[in-house]
Structures are given as C-alpha cells and as structure tokens.
PDB file of N, CA and C in Angstrom:
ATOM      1  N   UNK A   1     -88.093  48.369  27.201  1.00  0.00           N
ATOM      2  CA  UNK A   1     -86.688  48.172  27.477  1.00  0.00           C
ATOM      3  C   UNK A   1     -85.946  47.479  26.336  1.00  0.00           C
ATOM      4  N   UNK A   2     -86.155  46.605  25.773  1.00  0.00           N
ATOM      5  CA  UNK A   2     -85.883  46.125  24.499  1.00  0.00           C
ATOM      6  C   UNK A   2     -85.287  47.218  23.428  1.00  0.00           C
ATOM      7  N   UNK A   3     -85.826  48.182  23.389  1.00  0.00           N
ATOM      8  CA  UNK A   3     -85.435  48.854  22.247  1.00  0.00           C
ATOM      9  C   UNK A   3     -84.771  49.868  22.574  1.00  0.00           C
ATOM     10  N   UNK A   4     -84.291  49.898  24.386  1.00  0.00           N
ATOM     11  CA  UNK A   4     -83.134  50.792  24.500  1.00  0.00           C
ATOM     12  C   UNK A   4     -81.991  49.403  24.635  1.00  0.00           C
ATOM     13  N   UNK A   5     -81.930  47.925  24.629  1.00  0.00           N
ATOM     14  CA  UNK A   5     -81.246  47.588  24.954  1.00  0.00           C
ATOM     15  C   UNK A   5     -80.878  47.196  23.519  1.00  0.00           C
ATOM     16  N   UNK A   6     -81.538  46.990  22.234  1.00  0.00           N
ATOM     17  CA  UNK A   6     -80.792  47.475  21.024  1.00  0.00           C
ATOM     18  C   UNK A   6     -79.813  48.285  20.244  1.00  0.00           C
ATOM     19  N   UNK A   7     -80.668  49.516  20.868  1.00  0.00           N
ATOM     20  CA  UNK A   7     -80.428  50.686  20.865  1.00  0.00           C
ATOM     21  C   UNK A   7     -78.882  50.697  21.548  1.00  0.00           C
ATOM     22  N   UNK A   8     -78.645  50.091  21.996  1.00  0.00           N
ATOM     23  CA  UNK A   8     -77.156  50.035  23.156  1.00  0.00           C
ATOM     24  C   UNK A   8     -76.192  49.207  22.608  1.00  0.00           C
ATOM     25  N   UNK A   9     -76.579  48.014  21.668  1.00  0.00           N
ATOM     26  CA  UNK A   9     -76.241  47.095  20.818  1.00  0.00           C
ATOM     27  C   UNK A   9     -75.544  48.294  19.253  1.00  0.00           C
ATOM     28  N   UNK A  10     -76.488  48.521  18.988  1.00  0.00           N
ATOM     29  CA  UNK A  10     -75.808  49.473  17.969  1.00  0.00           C
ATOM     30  C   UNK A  10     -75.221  50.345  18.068  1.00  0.00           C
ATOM     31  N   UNK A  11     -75.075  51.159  19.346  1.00  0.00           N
ATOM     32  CA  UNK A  11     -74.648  52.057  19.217  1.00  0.00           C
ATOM     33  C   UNK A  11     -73.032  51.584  19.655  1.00  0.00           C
ATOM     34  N   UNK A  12     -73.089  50.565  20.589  1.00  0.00           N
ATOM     35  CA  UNK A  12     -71.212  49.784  21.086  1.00  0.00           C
ATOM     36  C   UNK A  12     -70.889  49.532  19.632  1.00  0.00           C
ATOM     37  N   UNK A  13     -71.561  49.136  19.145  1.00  0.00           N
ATOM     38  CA  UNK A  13     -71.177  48.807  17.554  1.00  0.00           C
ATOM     39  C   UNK A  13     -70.408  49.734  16.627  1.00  0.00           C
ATOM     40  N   UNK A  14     -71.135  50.692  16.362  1.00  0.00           N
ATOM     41  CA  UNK A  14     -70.901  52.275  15.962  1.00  0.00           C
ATOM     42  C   UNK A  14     -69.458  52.661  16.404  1.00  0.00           C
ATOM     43  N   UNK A  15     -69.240  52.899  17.747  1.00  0.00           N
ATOM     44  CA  UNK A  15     -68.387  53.517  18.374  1.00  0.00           C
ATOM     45  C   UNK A  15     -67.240  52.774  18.972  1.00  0.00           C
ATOM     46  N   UNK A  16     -67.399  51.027  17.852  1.00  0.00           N
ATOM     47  CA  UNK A  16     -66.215  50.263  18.047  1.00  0.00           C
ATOM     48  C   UNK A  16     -65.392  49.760  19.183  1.00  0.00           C
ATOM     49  N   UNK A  17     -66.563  49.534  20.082  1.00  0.00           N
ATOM     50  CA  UNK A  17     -65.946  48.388  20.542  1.00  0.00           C
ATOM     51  C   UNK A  17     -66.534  46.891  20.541  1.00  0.00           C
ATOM     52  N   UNK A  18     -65.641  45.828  21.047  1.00  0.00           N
ATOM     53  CA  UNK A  18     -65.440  44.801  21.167  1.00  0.00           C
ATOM     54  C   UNK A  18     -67.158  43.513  21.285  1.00  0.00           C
ATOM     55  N   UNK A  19     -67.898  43.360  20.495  1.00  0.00           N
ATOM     56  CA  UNK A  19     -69.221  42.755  21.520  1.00  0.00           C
ATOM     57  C   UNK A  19     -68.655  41.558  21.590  1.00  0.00           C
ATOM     58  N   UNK A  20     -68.266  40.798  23.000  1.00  0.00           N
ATOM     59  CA  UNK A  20     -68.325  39.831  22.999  1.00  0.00           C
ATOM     60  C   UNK A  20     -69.491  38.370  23.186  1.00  0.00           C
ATOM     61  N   UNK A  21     -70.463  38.580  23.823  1.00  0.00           N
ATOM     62  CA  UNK A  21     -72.167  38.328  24.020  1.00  0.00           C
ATOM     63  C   UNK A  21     -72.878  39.399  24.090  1.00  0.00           C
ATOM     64  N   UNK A  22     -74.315  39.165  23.531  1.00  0.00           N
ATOM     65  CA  UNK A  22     -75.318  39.729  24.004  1.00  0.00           C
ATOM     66  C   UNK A  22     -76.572  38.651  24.037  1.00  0.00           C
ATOM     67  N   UNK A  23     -76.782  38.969  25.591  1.00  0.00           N
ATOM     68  CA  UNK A  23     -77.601  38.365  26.170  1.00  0.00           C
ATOM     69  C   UNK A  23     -79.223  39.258  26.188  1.00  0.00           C
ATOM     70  N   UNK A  24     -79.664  38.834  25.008  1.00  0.00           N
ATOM     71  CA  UNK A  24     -81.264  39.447  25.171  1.00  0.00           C
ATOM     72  C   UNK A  24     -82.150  38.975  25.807  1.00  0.00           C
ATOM     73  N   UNK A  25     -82.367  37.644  26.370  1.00  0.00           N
ATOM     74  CA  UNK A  25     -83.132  37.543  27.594  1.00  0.00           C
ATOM     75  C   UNK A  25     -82.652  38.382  28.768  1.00  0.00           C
ATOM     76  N   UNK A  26     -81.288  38.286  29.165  1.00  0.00           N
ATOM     77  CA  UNK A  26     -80.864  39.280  30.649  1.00  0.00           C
ATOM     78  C   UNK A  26     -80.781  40.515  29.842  1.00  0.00           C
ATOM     79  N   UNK A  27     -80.971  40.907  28.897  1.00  0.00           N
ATOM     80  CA  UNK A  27     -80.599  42.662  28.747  1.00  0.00           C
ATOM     81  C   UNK A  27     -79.458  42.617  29.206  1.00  0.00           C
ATOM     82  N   UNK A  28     -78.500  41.919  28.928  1.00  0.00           N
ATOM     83  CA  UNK A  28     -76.833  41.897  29.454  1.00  0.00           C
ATOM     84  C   UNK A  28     -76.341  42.533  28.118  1.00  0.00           C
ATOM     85  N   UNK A  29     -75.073  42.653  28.141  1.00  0.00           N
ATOM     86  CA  UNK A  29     -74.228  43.211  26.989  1.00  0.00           C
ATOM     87  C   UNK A  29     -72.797  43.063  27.447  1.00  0.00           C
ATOM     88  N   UNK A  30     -72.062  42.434  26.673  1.00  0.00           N
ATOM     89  CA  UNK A  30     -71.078  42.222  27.721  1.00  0.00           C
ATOM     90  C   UNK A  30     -69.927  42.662  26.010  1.00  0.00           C
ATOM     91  N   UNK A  31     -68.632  43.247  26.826  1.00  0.00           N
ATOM     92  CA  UNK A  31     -67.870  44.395  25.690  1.00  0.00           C
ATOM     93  C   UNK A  31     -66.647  44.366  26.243  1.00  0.00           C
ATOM     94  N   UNK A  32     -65.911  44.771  25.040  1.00  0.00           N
ATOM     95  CA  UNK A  32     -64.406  45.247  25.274  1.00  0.00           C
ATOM     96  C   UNK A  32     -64.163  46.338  24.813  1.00  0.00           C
ATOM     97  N   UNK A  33     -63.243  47.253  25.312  1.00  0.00           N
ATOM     98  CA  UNK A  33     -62.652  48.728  24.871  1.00  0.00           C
ATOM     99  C   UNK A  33     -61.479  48.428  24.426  1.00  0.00           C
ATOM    100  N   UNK A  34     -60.974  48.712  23.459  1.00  0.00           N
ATOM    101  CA  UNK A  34     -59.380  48.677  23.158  1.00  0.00           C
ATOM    102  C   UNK A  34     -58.977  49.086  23.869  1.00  0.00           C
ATOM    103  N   UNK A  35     -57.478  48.351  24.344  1.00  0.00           N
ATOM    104  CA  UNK A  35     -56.421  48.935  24.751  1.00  0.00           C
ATOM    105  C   UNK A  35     -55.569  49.656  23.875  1.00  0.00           C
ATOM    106  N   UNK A  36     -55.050  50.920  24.818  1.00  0.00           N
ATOM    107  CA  UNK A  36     -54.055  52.015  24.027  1.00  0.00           C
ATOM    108  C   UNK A  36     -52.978  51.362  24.094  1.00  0.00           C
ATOM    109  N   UNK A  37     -52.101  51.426  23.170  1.00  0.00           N
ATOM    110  CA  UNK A  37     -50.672  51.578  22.992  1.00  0.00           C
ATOM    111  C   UNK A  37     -50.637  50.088  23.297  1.00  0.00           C
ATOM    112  N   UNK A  38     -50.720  48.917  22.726  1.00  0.00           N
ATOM    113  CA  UNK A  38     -50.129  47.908  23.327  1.00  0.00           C
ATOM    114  C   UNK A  38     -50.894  46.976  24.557  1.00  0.00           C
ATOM    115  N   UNK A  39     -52.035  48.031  25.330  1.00  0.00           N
ATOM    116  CA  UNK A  39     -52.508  46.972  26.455  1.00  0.00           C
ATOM    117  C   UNK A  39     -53.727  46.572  26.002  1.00  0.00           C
ATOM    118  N   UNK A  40     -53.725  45.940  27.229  1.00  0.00           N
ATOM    119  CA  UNK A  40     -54.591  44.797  27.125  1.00  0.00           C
ATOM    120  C   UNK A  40     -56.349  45.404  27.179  1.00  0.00           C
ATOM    121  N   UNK A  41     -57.195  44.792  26.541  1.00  0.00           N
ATOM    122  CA  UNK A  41     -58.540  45.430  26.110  1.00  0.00           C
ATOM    123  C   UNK A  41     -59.255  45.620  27.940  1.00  0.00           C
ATOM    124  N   UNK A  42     -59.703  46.756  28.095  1.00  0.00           N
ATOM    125  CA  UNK A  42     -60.886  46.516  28.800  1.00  0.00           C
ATOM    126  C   UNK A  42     -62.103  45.806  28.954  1.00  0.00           C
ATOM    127  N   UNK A  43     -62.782  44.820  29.590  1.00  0.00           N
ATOM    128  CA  UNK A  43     -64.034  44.165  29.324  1.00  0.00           C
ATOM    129  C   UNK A  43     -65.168  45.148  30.516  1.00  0.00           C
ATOM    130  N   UNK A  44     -66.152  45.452  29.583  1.00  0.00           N
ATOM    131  CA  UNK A  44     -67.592  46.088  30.219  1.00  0.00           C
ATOM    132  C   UNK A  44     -68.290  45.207  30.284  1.00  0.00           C
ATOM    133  N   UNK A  45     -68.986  45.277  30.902  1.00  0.00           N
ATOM    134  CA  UNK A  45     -70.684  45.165  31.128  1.00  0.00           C
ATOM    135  C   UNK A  45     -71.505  46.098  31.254  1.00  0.00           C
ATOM    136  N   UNK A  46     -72.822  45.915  30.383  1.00  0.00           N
ATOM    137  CA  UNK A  46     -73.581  47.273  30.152  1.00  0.00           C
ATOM    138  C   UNK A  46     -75.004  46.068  30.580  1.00  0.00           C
ATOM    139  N   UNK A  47     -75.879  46.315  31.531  1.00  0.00           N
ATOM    140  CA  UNK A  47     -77.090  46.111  31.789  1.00  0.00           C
ATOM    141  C   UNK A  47     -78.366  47.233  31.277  1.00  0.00           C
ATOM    142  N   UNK A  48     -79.220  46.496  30.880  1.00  0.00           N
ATOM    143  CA  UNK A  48     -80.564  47.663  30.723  1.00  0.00           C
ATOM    144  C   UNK A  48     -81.723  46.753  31.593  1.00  0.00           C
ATOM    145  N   UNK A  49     -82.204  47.597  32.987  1.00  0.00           N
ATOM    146  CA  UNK A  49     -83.142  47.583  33.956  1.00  0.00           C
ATOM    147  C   UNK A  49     -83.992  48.573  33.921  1.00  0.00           C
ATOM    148  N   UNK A  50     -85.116  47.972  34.528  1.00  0.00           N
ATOM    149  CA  UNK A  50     -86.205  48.671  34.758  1.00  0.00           C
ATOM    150  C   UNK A  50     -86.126  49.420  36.751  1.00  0.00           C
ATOM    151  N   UNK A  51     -86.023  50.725  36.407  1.00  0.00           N
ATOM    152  CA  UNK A  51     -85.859  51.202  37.100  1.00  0.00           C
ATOM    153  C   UNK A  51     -87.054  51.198  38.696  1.00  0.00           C
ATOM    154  N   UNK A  52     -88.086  50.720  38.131  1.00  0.00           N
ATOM    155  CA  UNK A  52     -89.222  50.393  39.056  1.00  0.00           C
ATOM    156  C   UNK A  52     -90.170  51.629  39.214  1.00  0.00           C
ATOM    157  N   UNK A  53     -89.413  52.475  38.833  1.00  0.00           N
ATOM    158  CA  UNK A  53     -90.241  54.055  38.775  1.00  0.00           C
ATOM    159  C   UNK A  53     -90.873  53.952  37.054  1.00  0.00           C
ATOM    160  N   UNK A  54     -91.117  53.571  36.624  1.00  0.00           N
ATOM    161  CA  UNK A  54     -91.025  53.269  35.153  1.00  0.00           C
ATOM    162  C   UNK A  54     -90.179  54.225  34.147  1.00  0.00           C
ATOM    163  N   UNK A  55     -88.850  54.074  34.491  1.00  0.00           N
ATOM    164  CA  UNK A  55     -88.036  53.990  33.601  1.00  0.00           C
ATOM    165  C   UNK A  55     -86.898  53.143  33.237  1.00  0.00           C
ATOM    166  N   UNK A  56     -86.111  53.168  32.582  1.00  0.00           N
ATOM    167  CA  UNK A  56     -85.147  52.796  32.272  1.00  0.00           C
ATOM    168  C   UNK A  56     -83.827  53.008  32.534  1.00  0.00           C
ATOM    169  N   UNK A  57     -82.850  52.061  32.859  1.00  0.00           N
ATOM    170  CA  UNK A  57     -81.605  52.202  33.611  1.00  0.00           C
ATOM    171  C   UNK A  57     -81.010  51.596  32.701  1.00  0.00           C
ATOM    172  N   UNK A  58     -79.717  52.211  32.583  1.00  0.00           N
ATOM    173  CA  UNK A  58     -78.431  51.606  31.677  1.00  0.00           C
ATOM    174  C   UNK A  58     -77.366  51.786  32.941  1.00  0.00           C
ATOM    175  N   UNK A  59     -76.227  50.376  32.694  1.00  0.00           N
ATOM    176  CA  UNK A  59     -75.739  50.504  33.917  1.00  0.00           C
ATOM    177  C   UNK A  59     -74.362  50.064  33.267  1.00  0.00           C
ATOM    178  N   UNK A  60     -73.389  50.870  32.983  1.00  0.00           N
ATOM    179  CA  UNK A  60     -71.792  50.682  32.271  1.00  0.00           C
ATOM    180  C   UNK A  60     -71.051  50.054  33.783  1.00  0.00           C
ATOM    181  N   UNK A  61     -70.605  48.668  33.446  1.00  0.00           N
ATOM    182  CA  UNK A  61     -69.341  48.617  34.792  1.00  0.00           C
ATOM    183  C   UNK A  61     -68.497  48.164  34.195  1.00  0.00           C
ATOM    184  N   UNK A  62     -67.018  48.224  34.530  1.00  0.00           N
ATOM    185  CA  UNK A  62     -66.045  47.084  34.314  1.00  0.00           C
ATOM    186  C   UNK A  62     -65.290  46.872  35.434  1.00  0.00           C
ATOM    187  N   UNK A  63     -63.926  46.050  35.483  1.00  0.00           N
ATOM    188  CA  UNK A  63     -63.101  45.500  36.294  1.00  0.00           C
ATOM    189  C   UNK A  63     -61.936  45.672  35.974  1.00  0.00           C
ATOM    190  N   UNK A  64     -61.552  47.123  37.255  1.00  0.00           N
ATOM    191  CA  UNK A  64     -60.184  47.578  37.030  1.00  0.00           C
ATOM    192  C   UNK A  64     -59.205  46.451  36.849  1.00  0.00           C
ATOM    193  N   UNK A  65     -57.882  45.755  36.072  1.00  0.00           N
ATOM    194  CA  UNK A  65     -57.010  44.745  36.256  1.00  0.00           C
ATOM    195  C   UNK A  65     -57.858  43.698  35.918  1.00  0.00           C
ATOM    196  N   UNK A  66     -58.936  43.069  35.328  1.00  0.00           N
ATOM    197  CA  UNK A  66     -58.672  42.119  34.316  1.00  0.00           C
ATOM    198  C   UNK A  66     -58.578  42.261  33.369  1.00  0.00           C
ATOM    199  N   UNK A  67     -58.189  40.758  32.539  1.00  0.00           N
ATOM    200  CA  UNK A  67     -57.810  40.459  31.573  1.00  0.00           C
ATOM    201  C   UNK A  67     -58.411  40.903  30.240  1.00  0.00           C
TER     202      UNK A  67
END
C-alpha cells in the first residue's frame, strides 16, 4: 500500500493540485482543487486502504460548501 499511496502523492502533484498534508502513517492525503473563475479552492481527501480482500482501495472525498 505504500507505494500506491506515493504513487497518489505524485501523481496530485503532476496534475496540480493543492497538497496540503500528507499523512504517511494514516495513508491520508489531504488536497485542494482550484477554484474556477475566482472561487474558492475545493479541499479533498484521498485515503489508501486495504481492502481486506487483498487489495487496495483509493478513496477521493470532499465537502460540498467548504472553505
């Protein structure tokens, strides 16, 4: 899991957005998307879990209306 949760690190990187932490003990990733035209940035959260089946889960959320 580590090296997809890198792997997830570089690639937000790449494709420009915002890292605000990354948490490599939680496999957290926590991000911003630009805002268009004037608004205000989106903030993500991207988790990498172990799916229990042995794979790997990537999990994109954010929060419609914050800051």
């Amino acid at each position: 899991m580590p090296q997809v949760f890198e792997a997830a690190v570089a690639a937000a990187s790449e494709l420009g957005l915002g890292i605000n932490q990354v948490d490599r003990a939680g496999l957290h990733l926590y991000l911003t998307h630009p805002g268009r035209l004037g608004r205000r940035d989106w903030p993500l959260e991207l988790a990498v879990t172990d799916s229990g089946l042995g794979t790997t889960v990537l999990r994109l959320s954010w929060a419609e209306g914050r800051p």
